[in-house]
N, C-alpha and C. Protein backbone atom coordinates (compact mmCIF):
# COMPACT_ATOMS: atom_id res chain seq x y z
N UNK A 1 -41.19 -20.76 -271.89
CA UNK A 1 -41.68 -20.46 -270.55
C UNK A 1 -41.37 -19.00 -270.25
N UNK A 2 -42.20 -18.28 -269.54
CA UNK A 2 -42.44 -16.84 -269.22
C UNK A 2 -41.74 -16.30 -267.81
N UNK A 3 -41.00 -15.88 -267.37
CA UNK A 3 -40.55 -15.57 -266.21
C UNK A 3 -41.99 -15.42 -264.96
N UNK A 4 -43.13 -15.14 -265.62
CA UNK A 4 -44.09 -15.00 -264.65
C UNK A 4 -45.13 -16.26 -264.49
N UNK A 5 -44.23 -17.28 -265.30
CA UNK A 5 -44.85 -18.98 -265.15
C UNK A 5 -44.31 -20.12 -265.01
N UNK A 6 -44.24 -21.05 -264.33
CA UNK A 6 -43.47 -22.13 -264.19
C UNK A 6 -44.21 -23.21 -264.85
N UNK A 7 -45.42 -22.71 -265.47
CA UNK A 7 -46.23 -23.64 -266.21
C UNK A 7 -45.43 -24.01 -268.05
N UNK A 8 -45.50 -25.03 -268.08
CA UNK A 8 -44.41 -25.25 -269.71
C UNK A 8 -45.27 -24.28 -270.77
N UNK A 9 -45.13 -23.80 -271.92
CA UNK A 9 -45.75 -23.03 -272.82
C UNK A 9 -46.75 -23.88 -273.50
N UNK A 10 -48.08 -23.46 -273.63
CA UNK A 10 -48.69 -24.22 -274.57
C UNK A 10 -49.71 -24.95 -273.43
N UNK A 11 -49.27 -25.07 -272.35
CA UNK A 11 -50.18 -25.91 -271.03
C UNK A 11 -51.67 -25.81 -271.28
N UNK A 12 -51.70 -24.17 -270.63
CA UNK A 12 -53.17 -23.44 -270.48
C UNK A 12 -54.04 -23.70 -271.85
N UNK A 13 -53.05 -23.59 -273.10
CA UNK A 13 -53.75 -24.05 -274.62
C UNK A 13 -54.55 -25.32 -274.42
N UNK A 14 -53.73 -26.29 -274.19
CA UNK A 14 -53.90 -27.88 -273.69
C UNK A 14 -54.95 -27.95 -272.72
N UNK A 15 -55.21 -27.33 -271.81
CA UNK A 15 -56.02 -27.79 -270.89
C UNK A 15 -57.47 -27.24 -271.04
N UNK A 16 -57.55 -25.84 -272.23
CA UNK A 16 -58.44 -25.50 -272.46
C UNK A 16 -59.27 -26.13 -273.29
N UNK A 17 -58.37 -26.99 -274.61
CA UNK A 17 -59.00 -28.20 -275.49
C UNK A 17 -59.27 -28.84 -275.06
N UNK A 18 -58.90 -29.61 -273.68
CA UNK A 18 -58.87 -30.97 -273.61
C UNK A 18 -60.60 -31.00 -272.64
N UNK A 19 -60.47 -30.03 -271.87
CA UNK A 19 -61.69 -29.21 -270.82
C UNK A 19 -63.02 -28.75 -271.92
N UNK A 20 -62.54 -27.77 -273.18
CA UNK A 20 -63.26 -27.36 -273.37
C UNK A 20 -63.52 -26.19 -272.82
N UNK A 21 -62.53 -25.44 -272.11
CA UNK A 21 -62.95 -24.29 -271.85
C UNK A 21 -62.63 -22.90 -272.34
N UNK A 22 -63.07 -21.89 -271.95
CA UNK A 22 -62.72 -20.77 -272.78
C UNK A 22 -62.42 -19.45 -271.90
N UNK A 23 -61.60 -18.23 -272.80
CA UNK A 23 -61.13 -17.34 -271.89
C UNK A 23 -62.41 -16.67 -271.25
N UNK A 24 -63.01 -15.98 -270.40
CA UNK A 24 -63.66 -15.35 -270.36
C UNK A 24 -63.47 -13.58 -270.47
N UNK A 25 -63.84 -13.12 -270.22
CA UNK A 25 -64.37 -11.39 -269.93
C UNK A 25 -64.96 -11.05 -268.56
N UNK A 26 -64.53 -9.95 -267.84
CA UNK A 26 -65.06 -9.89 -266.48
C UNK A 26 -67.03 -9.89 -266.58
N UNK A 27 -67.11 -9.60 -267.44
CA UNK A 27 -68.54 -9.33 -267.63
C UNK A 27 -69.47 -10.77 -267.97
N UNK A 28 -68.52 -11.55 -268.73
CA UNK A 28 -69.03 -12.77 -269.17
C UNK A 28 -68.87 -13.73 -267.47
N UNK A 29 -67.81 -13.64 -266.81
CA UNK A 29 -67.86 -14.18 -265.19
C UNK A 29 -69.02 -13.47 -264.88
N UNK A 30 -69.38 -12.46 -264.45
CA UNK A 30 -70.65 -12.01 -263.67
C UNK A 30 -71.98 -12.57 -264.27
N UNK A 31 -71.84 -12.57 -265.98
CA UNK A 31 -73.65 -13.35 -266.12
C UNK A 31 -73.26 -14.61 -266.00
N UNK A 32 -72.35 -15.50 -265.63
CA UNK A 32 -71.99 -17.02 -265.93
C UNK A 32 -72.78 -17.27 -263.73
N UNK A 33 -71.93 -16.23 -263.31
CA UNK A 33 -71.83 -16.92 -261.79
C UNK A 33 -73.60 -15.95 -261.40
N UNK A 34 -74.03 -15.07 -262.31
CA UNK A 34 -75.67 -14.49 -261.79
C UNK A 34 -76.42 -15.78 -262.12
N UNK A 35 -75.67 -16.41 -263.24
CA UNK A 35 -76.83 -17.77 -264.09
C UNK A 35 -76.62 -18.73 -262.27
N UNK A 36 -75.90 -18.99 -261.83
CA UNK A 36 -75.66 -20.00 -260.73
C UNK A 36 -76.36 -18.96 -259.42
N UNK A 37 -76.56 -17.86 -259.10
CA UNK A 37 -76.92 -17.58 -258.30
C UNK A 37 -75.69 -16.85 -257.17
N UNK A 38 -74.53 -16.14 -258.04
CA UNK A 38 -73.65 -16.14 -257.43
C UNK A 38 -73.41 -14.31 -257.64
N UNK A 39 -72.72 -14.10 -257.30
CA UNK A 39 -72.17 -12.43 -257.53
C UNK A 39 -70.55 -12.49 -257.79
N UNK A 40 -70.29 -11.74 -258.62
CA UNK A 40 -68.77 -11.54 -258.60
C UNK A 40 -68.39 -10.46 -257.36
N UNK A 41 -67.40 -10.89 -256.78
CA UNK A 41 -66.66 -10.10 -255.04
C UNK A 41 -65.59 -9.51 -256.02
N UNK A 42 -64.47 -9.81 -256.55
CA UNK A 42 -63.60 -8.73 -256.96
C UNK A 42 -62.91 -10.12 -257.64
N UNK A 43 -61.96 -9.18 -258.44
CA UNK A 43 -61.05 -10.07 -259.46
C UNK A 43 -59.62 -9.12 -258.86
N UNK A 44 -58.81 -10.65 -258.84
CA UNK A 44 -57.22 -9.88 -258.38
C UNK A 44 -56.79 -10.33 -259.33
N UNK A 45 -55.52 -10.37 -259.79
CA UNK A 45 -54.29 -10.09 -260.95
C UNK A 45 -53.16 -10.04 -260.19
N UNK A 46 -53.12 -11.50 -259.05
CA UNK A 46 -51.52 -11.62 -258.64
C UNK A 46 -50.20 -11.58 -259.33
N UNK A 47 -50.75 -12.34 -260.57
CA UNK A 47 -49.28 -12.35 -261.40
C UNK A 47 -49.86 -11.78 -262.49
N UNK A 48 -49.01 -11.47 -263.97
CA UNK A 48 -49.79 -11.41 -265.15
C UNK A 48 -50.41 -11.73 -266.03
N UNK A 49 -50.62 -12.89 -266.00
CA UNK A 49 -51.09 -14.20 -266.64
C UNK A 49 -52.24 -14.70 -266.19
N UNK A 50 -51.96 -14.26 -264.74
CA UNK A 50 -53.16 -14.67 -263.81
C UNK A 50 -53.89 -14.00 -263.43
N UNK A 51 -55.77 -14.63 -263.25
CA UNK A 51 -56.61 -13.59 -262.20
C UNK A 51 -57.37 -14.48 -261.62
N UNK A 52 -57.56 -14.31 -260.42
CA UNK A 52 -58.51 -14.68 -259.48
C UNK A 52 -59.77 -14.39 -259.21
N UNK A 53 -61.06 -15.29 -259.60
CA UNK A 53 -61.74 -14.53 -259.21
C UNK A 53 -63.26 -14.75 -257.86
N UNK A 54 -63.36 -14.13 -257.28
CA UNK A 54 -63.63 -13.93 -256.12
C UNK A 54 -64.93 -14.40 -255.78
N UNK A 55 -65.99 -15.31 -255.97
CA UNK A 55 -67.92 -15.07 -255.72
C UNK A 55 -68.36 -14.96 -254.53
N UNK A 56 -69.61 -15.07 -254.66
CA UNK A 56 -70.16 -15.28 -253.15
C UNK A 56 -71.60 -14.87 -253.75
N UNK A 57 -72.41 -15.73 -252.33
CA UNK A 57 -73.88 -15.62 -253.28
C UNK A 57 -74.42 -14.65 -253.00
N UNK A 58 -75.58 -14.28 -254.14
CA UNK A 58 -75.96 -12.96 -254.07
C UNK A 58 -76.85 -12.97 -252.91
N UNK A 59 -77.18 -11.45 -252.61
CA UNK A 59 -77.76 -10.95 -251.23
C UNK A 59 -79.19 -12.21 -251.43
N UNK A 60 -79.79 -12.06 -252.37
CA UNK A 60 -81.20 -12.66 -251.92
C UNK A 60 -80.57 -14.29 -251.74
N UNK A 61 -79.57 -14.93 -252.12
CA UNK A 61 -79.67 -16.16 -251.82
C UNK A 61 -79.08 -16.31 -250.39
N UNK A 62 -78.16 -15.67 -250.04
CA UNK A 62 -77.60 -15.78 -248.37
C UNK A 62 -78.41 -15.99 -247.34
């Protein structure tokens, strides 16, 4: 365990197999959430491990 996680080691591994999901790239979020009709608003990086990231729909769908 990481001082900047209270999550056990190996978790995020686990939940990505079990989901099926994968890391992304800020660039790979923006065509994933343009495919839905969405815009990326900003990505934060509260902790280091972590990022948040922000949508909202694009101008023509609002």
């Amino acid at each position: 365990m990481t001082s900047t996680s209270s999550a056990p080691d190996g978790l995020g591994t686990d939940m990505m197999v079990a989901l099926g999901a994968k890391e992304r790239t800020e660039e790979e979020y923006r065509q994933l959430l343009q495919s839905a009709g969405l815009e990326l608003a900003q990505v934060l990086a509260p902790q280091q491990q972590l990022n948040l990231v922000e949508a909202r729909p694009t101008q023509t769908n609002a």
